[in-house]
C-alpha atoms as a PDB file:
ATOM      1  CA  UNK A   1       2.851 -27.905  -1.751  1.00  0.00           C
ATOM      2  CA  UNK A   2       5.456 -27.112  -0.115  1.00  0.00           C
ATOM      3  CA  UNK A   3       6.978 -24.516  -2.911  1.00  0.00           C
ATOM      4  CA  UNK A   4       3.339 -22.998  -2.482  1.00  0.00           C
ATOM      5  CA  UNK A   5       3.641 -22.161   1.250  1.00  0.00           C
ATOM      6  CA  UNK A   6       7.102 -19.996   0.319  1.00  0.00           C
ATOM      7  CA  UNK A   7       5.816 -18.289  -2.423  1.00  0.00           C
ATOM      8  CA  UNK A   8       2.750 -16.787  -0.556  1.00  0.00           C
ATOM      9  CA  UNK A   9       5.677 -16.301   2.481  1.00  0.00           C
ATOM     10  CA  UNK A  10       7.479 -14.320  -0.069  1.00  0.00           C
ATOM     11  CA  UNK A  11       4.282 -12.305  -1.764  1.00  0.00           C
ATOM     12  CA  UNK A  12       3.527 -10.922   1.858  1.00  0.00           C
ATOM     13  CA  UNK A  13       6.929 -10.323   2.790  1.00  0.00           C
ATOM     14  CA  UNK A  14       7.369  -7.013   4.384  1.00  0.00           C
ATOM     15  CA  UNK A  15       9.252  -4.616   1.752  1.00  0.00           C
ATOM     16  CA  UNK A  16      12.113  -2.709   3.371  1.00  0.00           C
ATOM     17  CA  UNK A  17      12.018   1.096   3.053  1.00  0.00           C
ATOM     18  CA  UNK A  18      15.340   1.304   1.081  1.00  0.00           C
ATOM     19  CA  UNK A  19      14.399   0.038  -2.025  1.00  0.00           C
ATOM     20  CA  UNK A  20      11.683   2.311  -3.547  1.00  0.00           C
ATOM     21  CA  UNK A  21      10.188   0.402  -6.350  1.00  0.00           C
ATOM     22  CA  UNK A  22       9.399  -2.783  -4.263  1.00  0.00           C
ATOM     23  CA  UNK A  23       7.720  -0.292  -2.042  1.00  0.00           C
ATOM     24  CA  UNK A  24       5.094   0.807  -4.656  1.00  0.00           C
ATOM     25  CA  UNK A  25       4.548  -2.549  -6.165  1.00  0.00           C
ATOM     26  CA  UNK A  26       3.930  -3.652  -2.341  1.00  0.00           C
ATOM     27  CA  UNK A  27       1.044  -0.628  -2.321  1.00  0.00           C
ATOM     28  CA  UNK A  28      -0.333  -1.891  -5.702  1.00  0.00           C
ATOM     29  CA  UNK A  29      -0.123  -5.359  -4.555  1.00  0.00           C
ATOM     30  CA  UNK A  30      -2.174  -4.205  -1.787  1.00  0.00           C
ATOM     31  CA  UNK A  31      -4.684  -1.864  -3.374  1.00  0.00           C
ATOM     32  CA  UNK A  32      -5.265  -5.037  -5.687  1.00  0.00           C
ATOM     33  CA  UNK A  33      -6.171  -7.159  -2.603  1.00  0.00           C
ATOM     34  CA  UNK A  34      -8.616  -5.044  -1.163  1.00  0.00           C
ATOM     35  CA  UNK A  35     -10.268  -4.510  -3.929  1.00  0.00           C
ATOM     36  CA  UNK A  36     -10.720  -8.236  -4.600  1.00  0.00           C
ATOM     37  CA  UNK A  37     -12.259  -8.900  -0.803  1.00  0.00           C
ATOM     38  CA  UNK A  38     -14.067  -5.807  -1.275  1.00  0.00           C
ATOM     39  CA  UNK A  39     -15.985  -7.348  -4.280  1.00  0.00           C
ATOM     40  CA  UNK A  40     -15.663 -11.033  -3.090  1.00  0.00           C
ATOM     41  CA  UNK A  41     -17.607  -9.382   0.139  1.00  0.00           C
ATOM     42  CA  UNK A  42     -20.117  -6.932  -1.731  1.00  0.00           C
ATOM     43  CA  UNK A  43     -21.059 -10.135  -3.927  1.00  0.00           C
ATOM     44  CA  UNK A  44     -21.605 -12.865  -1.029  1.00  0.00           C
ATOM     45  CA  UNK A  45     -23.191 -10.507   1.189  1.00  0.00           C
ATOM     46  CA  UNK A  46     -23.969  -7.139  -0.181  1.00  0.00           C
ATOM     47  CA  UNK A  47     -21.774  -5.411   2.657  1.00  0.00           C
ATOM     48  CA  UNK A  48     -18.267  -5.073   2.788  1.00  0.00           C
ATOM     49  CA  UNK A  49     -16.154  -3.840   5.739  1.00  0.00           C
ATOM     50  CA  UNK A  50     -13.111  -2.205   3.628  1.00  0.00           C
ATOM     51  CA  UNK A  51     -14.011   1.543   2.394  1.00  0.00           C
ATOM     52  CA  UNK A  52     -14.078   2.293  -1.091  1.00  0.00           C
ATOM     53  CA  UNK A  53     -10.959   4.291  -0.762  1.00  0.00           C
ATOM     54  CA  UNK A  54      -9.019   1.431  -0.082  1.00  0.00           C
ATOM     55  CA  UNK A  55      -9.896  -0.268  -3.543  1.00  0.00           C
ATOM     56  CA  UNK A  56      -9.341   0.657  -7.418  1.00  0.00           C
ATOM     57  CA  UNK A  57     -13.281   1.660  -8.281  1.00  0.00           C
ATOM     58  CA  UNK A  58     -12.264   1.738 -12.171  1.00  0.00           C
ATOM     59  CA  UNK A  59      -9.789   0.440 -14.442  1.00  0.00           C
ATOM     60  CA  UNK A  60      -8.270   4.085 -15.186  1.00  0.00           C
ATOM     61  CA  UNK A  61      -6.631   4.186 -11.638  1.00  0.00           C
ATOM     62  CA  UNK A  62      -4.608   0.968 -12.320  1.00  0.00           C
ATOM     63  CA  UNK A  63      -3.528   2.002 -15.877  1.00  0.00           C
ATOM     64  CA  UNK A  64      -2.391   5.104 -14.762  1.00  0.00           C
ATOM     65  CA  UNK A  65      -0.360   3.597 -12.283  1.00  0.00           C
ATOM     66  CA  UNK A  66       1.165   1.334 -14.898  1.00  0.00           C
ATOM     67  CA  UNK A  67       2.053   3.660 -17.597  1.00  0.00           C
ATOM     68  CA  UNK A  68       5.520   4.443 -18.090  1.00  0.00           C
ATOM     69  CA  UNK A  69       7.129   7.745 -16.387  1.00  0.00           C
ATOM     70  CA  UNK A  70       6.871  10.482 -18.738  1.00  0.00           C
ATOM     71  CA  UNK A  71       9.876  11.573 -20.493  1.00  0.00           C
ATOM     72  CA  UNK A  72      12.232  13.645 -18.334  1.00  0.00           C
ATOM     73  CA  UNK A  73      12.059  16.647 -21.207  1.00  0.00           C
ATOM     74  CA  UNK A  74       8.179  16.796 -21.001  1.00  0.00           C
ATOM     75  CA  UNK A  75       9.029  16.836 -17.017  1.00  0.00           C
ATOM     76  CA  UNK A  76      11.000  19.602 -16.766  1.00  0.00           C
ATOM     77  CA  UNK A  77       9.092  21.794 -19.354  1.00  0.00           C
ATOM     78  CA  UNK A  78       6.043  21.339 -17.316  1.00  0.00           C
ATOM     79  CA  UNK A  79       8.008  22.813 -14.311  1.00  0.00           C
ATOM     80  CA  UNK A  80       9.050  25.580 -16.118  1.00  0.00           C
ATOM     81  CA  UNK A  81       5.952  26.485 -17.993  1.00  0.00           C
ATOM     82  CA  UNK A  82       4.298  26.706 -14.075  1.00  0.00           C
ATOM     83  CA  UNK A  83       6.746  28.777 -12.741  1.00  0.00           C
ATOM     84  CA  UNK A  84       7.065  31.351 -15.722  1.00  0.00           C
END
């Protein structure tokens, strides 16, 4: 029980600004609970109080966050090819 209590402690601990990736899997981590209470809500009551916005509406939007980063190559080509 008491190992429980610290994890959930840790899950919600606030991220510090200096280290980048924690930062975005904080947002994700977020986005992810929303959109649970937003369906737990919509399904016990038909109503839910957190805007659509806040939530993933399709499973696109959370693949594309966790695809890999495209190859640097394909990165800079498509920087060139815009400002040529």
């Amino acid at each position: 029980m008491i190992i429980h209590i610290i994890l959930v402690a840790e899950f919600w601990k606030q991220i510090p600004p200096n280290e980048p990736y924690r930062v975005i899997l904080g947002e994700l981590r977020d986005k992810l609970y929303q959109t649970r209470e937003r369906s737990r809500q919509l399904l016990s009551h038909g109503i839910s109080e957190i805007p659509e916005e806040a939530t993933f509406i399709n499973v696109e939007q959370v693949s594309y966050l966790c695809s890999p980063p495209p190859p640097i190559f394909f990165l800079i080509a498509s920087i060139y090819s815009c400002c040529v």
